[in-house]
N, C-alpha and C. Protein backbone atom coordinates (compact mmCIF):
# COMPACT_ATOMS: atom_id res chain seq x y z
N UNK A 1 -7.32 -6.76 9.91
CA UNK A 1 -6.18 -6.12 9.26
C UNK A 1 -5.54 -7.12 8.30
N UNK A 2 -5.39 -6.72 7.01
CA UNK A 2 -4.71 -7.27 5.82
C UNK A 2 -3.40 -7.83 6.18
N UNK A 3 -2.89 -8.88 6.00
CA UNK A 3 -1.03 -9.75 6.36
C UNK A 3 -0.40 -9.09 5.11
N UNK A 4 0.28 -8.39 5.27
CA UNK A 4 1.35 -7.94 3.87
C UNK A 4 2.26 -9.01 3.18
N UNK A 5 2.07 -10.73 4.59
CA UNK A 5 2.91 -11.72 3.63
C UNK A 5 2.35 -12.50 2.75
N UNK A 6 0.74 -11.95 3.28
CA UNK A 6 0.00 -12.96 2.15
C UNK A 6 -0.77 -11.95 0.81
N UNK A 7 0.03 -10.73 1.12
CA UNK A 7 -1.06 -10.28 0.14
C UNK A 7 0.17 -9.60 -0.73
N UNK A 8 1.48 -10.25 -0.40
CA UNK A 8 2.76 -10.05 -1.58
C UNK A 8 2.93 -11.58 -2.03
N UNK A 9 1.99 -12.53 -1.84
CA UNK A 9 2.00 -13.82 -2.78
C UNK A 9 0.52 -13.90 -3.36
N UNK A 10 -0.45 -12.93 -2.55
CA UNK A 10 -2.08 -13.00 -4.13
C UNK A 10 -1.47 -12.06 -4.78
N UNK A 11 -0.62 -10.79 -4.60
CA UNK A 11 -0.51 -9.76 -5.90
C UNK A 11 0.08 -9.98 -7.00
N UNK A 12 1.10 -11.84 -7.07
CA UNK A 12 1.59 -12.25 -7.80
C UNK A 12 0.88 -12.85 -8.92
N UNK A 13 -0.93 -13.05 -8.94
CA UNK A 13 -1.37 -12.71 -10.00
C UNK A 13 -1.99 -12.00 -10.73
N UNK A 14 -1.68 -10.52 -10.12
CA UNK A 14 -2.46 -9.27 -10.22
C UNK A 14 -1.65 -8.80 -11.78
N UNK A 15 -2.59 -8.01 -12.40
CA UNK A 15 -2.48 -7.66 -14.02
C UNK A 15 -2.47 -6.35 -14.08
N UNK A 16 -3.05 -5.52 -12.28
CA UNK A 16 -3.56 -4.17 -12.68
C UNK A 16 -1.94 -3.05 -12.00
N UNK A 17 -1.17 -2.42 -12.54
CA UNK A 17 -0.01 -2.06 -11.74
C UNK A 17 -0.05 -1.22 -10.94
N UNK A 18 -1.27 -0.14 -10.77
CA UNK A 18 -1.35 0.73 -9.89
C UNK A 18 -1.81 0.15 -9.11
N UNK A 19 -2.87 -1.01 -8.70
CA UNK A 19 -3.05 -1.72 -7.80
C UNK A 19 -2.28 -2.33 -6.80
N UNK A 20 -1.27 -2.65 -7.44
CA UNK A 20 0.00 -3.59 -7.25
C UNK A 20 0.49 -1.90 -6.28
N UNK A 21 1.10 -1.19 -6.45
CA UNK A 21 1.69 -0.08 -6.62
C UNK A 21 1.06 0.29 -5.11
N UNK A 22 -0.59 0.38 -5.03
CA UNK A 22 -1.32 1.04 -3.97
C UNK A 22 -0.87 0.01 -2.64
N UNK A 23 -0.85 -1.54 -3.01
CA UNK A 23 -1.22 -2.56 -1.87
C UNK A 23 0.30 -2.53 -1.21
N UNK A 24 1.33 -1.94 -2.49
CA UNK A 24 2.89 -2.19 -1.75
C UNK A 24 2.97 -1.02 -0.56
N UNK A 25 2.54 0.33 -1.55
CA UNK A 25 2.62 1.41 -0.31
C UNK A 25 1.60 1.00 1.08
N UNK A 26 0.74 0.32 1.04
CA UNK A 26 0.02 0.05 2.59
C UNK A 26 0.95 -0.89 3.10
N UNK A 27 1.43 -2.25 2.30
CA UNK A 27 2.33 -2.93 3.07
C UNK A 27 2.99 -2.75 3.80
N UNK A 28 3.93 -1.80 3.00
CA UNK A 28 5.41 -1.22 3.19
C UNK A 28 5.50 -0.61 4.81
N UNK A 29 4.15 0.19 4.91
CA UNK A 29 4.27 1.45 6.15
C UNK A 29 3.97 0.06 7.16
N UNK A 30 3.15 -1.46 7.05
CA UNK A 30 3.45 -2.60 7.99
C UNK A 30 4.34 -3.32 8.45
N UNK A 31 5.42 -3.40 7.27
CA UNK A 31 6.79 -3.38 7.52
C UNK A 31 7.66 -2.95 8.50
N UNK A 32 7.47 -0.77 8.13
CA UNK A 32 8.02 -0.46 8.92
C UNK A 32 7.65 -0.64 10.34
N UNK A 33 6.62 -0.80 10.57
CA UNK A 33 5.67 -0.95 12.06
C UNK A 33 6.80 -2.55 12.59
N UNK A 34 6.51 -2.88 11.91
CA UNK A 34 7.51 -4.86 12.43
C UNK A 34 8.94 -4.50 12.66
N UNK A 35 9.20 -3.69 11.31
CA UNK A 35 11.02 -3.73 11.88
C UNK A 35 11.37 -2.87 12.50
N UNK A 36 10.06 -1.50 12.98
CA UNK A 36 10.80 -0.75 14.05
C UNK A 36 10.95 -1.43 15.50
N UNK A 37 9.74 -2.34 15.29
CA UNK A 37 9.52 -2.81 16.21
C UNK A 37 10.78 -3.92 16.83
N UNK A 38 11.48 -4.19 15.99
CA UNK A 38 12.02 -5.21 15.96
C UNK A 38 13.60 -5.00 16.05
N UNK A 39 13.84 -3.10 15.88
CA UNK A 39 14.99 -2.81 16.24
C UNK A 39 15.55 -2.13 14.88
N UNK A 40 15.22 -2.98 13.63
CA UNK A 40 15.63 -3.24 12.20
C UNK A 40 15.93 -1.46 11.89
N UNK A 41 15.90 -1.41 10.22
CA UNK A 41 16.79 -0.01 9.87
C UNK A 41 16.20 -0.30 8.95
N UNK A 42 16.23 0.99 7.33
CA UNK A 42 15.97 1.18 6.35
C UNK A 42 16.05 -0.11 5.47
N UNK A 43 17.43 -0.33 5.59
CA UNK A 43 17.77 -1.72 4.83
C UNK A 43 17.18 -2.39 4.90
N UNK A 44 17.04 -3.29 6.14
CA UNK A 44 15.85 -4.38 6.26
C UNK A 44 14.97 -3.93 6.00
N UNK A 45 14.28 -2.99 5.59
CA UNK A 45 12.74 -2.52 4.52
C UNK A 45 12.76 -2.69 3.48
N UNK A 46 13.98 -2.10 2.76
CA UNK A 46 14.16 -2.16 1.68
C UNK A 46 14.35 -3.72 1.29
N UNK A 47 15.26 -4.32 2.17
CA UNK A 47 15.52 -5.59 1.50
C UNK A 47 14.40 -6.84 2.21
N UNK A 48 13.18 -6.56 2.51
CA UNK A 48 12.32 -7.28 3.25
C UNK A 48 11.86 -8.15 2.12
N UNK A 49 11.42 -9.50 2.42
CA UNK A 49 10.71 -10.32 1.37
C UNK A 49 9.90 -9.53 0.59
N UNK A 50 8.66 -8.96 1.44
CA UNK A 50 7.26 -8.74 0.76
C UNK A 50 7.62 -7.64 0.02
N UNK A 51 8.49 -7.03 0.49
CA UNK A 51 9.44 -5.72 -0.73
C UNK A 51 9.29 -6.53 -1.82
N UNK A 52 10.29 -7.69 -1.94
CA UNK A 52 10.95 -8.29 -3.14
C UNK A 52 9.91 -8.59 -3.69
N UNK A 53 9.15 -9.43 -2.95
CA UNK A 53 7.88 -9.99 -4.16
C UNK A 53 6.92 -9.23 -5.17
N UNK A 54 6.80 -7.89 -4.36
CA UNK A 54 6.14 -6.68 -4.78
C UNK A 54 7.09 -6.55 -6.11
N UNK A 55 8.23 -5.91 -5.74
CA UNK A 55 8.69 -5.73 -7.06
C UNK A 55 9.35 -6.47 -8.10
N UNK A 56 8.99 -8.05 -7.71
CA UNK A 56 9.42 -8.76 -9.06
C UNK A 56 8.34 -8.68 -9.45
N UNK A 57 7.20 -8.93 -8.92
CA UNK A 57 5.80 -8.53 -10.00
C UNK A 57 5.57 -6.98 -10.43
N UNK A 58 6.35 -5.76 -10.15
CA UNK A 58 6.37 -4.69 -10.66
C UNK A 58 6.68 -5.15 -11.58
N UNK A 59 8.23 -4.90 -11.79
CA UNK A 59 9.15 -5.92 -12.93
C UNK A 59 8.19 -6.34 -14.09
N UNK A 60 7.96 -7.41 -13.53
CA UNK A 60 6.74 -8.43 -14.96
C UNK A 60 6.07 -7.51 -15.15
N UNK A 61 4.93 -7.02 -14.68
CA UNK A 61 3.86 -5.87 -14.94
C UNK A 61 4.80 -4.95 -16.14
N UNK A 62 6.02 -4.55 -15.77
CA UNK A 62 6.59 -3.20 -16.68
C UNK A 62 7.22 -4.05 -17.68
N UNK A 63 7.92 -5.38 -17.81
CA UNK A 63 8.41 -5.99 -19.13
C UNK A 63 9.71 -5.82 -18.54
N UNK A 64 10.18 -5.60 -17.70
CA UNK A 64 11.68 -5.29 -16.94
C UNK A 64 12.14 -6.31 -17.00
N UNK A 65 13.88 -6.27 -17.80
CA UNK A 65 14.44 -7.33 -17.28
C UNK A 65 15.69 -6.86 -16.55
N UNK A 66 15.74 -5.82 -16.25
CA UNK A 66 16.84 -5.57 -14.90
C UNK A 66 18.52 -5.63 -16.25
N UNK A 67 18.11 -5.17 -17.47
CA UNK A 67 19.47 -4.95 -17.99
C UNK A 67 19.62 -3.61 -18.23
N UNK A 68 21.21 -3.46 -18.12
CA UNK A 68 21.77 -2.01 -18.22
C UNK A 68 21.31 -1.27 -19.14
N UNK A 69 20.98 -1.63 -20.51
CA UNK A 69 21.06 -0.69 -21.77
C UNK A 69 19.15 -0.66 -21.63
N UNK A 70 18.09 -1.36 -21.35
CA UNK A 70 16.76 -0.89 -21.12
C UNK A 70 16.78 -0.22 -19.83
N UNK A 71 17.45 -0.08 -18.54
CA UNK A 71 17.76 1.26 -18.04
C UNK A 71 18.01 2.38 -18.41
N UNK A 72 19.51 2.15 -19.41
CA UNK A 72 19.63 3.69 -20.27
C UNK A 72 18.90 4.27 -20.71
N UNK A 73 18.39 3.19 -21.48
CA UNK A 73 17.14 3.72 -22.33
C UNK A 73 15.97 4.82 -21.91
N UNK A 74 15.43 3.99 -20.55
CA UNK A 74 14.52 4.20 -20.12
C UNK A 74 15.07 5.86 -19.40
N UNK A 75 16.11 6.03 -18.65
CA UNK A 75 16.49 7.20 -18.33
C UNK A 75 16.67 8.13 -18.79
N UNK A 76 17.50 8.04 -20.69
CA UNK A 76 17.92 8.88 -21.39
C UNK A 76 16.41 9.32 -21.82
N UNK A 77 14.73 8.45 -21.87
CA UNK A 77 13.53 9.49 -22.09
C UNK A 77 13.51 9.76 -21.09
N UNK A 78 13.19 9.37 -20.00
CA UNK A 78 12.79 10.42 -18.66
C UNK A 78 13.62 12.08 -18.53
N UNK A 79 15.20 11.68 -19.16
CA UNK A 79 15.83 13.11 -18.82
C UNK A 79 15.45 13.70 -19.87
N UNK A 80 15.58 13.28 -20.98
CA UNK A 80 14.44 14.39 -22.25
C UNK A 80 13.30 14.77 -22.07
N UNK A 81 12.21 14.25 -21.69
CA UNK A 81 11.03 14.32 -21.36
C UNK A 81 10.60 15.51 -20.13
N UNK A 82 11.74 14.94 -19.43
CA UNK A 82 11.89 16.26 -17.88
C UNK A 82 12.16 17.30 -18.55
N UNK A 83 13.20 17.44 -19.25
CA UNK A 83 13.43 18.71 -19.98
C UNK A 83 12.65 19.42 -20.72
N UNK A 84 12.43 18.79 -21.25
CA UNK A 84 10.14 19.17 -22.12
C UNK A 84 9.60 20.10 -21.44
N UNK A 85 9.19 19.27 -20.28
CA UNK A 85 8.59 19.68 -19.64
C UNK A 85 8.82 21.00 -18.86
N UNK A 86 10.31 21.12 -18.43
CA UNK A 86 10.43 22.24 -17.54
C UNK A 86 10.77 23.58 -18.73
N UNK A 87 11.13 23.47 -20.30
CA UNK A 87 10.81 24.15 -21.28
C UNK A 87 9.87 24.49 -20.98
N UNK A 88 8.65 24.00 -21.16
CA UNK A 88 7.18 24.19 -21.37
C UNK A 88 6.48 25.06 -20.28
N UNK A 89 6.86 24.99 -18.67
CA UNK A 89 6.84 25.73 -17.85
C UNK A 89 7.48 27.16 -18.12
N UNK A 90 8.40 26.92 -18.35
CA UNK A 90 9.11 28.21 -17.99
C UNK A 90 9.93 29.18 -19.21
């Protein structure tokens, strides 16, 4: 069985993001296995190391620098784009 602590410090030189993306969701459900085990809650998942490491290399992978106005940005297409789309349906 794969260590999710060592395989959220090799994904730190991974280039491919769905890869990255696939190895966090197997991690993640190992996580929860440790911190149910362990008593822990959502939070401590969310805020678990191998979380973090995963997604500062999301981050890099997407060009993210965690500022407000390339959030906006990024939201104000997603809510246009959604809208497109549910036009286009219906």
């Amino acid at each position: 069985m794969s260590n999710p602590y060592q395989n959220a410090l090799d994904v730190q030189d991974a280039c491919n993001l769905s890869g990255v993306v696939h190895s966090l969701s197997r991690d993640v459900t190992k996580i929860w296995k440790e911190v149910r085990e362990n008593g822990g809650s959502t939070e401590e998942v969310n805020t678990h190391p191998v979380v973090k490491l995963y997604l500062s290399k999301l981050c890099s992978l997407a060009g993210y620098s965690d500022s407000a106005s390339e959030f906006l940005d990024a939201h104000d297409i997603c809510e246009e784009r959604a809208a497109t789309a549910q036009e286009k349906q219906g």
